[in-house]
Protein backbone atom coordinates (compact mmCIF):
# COMPACT_ATOMS: atom_id res chain seq x y z
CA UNK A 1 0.00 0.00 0.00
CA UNK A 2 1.42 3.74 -1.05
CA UNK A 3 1.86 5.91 1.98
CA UNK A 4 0.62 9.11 2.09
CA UNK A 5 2.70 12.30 3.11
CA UNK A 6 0.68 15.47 3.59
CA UNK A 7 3.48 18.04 2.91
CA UNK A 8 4.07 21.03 1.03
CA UNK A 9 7.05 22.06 -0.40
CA UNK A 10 7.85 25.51 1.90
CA UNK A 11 8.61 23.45 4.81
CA UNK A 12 12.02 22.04 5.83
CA UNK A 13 10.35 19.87 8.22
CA UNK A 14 8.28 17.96 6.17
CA UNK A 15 11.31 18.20 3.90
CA UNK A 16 13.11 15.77 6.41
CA UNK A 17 10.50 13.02 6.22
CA UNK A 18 9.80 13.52 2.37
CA UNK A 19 13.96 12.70 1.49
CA UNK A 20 13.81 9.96 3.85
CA UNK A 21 10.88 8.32 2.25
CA UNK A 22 12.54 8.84 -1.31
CA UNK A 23 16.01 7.77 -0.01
CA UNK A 24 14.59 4.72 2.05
CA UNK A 25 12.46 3.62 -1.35
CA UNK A 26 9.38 3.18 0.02
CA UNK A 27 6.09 2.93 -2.05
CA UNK A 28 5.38 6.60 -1.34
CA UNK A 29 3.16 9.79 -2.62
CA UNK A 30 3.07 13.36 -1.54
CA UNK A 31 -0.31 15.12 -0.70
CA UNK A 32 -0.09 19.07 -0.71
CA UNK A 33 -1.18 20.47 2.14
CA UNK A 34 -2.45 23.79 0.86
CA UNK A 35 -1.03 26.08 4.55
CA UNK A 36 -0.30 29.61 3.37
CA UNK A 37 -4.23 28.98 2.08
CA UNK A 38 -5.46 27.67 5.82
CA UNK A 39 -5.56 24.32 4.91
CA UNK A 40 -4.13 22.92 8.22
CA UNK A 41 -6.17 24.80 10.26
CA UNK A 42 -9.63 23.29 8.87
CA UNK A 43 -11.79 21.05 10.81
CA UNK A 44 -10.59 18.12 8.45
CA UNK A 45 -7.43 18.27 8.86
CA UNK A 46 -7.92 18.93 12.78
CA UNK A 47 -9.42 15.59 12.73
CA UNK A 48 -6.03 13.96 11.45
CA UNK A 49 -3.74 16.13 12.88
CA UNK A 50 -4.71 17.98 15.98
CA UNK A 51 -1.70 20.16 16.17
CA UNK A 52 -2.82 21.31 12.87
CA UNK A 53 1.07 20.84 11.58
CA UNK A 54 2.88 18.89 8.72
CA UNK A 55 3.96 16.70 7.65
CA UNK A 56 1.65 13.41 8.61
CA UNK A 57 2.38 10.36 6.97
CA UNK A 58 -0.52 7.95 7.02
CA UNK A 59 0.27 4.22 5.98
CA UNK A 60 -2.76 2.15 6.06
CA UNK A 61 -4.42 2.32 9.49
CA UNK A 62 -1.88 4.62 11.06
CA UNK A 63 -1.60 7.79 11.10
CA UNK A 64 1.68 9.82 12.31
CA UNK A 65 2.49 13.36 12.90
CA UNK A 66 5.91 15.10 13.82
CA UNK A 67 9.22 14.84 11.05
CA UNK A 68 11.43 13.17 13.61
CA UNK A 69 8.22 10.80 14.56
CA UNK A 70 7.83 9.93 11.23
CA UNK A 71 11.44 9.34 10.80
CA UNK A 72 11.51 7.14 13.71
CA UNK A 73 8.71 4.82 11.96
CA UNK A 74 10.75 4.48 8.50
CA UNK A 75 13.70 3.09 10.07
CA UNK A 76 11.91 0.92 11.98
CA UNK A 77 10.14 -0.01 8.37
CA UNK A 78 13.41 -0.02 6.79
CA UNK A 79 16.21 -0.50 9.27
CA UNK A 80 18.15 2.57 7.81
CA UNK A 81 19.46 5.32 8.66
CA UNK A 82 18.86 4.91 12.74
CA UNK A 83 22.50 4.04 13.71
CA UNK A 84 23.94 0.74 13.69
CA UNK A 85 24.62 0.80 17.09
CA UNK A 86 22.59 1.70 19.97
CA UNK A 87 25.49 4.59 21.02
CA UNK A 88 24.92 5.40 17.39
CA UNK A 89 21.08 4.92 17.86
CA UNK A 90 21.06 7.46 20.64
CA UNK A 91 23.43 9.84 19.40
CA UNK A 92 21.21 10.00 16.28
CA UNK A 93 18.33 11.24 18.65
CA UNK A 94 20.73 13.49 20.48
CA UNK A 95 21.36 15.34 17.04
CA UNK A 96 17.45 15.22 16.11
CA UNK A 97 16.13 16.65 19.28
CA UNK A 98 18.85 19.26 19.88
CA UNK A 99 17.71 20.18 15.63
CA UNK A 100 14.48 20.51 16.32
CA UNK A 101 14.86 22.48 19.33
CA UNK A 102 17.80 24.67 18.11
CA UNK A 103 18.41 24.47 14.32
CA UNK A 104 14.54 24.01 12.59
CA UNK A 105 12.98 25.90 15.29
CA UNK A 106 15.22 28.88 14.33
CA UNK A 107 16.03 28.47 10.48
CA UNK A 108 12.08 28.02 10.05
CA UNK A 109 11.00 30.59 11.63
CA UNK A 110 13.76 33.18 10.33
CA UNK A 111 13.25 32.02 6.83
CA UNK A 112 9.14 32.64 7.23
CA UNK A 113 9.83 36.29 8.85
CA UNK A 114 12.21 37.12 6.12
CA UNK A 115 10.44 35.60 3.22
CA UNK A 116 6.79 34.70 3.78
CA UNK A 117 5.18 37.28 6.07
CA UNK A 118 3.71 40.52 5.08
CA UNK A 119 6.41 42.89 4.57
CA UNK A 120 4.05 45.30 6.81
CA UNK A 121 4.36 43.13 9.63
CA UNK A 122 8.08 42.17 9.44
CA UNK A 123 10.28 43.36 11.80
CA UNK A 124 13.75 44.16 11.60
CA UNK A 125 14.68 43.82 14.79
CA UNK A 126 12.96 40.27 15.67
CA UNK A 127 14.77 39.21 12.21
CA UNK A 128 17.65 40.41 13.84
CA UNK A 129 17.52 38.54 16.95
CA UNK A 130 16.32 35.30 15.21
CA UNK A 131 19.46 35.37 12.84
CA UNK A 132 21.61 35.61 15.79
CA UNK A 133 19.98 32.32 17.19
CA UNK A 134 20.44 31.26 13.77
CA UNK A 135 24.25 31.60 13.53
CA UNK A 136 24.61 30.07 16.94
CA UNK A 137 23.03 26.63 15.77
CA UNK A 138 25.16 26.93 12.24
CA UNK A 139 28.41 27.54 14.52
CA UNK A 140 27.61 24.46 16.49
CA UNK A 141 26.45 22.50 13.22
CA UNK A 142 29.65 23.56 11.66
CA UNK A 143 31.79 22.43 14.83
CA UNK A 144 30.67 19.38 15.13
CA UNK A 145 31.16 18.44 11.31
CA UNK A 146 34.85 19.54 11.11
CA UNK A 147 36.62 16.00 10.01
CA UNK A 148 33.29 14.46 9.77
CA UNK A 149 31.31 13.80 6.22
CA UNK A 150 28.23 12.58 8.69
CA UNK A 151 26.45 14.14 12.29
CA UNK A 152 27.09 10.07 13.40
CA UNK A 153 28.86 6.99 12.18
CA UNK A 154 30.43 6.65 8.74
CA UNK A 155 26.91 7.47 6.70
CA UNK A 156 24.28 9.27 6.18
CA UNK A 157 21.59 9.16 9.19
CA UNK A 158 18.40 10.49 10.75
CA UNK A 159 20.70 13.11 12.33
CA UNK A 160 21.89 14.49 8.94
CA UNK A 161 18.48 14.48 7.46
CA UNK A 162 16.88 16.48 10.17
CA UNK A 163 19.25 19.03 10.68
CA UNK A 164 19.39 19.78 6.77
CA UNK A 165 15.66 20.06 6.83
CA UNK A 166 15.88 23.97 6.34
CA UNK A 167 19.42 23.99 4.44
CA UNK A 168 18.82 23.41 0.88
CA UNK A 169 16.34 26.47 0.52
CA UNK A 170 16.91 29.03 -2.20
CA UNK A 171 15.38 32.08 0.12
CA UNK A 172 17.44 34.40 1.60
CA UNK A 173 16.91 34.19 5.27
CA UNK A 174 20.87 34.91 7.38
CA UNK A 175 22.27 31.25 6.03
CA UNK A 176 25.32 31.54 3.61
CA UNK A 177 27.00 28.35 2.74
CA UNK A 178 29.76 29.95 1.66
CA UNK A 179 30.28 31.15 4.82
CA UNK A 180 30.41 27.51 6.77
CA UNK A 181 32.72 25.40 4.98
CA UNK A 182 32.26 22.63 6.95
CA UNK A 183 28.01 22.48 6.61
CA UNK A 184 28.70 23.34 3.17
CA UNK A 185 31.24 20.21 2.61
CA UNK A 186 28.44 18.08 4.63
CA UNK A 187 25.45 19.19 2.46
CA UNK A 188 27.66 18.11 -0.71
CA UNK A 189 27.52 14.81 0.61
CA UNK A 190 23.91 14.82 1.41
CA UNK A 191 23.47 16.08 -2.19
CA UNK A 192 25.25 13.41 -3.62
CA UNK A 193 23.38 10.88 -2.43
CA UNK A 194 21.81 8.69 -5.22
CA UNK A 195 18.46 10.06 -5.57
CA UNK A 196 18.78 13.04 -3.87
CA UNK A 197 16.34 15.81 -5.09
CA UNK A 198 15.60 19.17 -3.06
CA UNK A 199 13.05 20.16 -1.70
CA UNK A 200 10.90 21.92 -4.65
CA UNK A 201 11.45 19.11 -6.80
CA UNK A 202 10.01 16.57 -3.82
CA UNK A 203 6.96 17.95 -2.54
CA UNK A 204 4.34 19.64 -4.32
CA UNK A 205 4.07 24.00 -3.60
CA UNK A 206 6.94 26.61 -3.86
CA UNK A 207 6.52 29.91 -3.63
CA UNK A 208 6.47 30.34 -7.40
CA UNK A 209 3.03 28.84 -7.05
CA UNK A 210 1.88 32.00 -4.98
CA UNK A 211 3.44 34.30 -6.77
């Protein structure tokens, strides 16, 4: 049976469940969630999702919500990309929840105020602030990779693919590449991955769509 992924292409989380599915190659199809039009917030989708978020991925009779979640559930599927070790096992969380709490949760909400907001509401000094959380998760991201092509063990993990999530976005938003030779050496490698495709060309909505 084809699992479902209710995504859309603007978010880097949803990103990081979407390029695990396609890496993983599992029988899977992306659903656009239309949220810059409300779509999450409707009864219906309330119904699936309470927190009124994406991505869910719904295989069969189950239905899950939250990227590293879902991740979680594909390994298990698959038995990649979770370590092959319990140290490695747990260090792989260690670098998901310290992402989610310190690298999406600030990259995703920079890149939203700086791109996708109402330029009458933006804010230059909130962007300001946020960028500065920003380049404190990239200088830990970067120190961590120096000497390393991969977050844990010797390949590509659940680590690597959550704290890209936000990495491989065109929009302008306070990350440079060019500017972190080490994340920049690390997302080579993720790009080089056979099958890799960003995240526009993996889920369905860009902001071309809305423009």
């Amino acid at each position: 049976m084809t699992m479902k992924l209710y995504c859309f292409g603007e978010s880097g989380n949803a990103y990081k469940a979407a390029l695990q599915l396609h890496l993983s190659g599992l029988d899977w199809e992306p659903v656009w969630v239309d949220f810059f039009g409300g779509a999450s917030r409707s009864p219906e989708y309330r119904e699936m999702n309470v927190m009124g978020e994406a991505p869910v991925l719904v295989d069969g009779d189950l239905t899950l919500t939250q990227s590293g979640v879902i991740q979680m559930y594909i390994t298990e599927k698959t038995g990649k990309f979770g370590g092959n070790t319990p140290e490695e096992a747990r260090e792989v969380m260690r670098w998901m929840f310290w992402d989610n709490h310190k690298m999406s949760s600030q990259a995703g909400m920079t890149r939203f105020l700086t791109n996708f907001l109402p330029e009458k509401h933006r804010n230059a000094d909130v962007n300001a602030f946020n960028q500065g959380r920003l380049k404190a998760a990239l200088q830990t991201l970067n120190t961590a990779l120096e000497g390393r092509d991969w977050l844990v063990g010797d390949g590509p993990t659940n680590a690597d693919f959550s704290c890209c999530g936000y990495l491989f976005y065109p929009e302008p938003y306070g990350f440079d590449r060019a500017e972190w030779a080490n994340i920049d050496r690390w997302l080579g490698n993720i790009s080089a991955l056979p099958g890799w495709k960003p995240p526009y060309d993996l889920m369905p909505g860009s902001p071309a769509d809305r423009a």
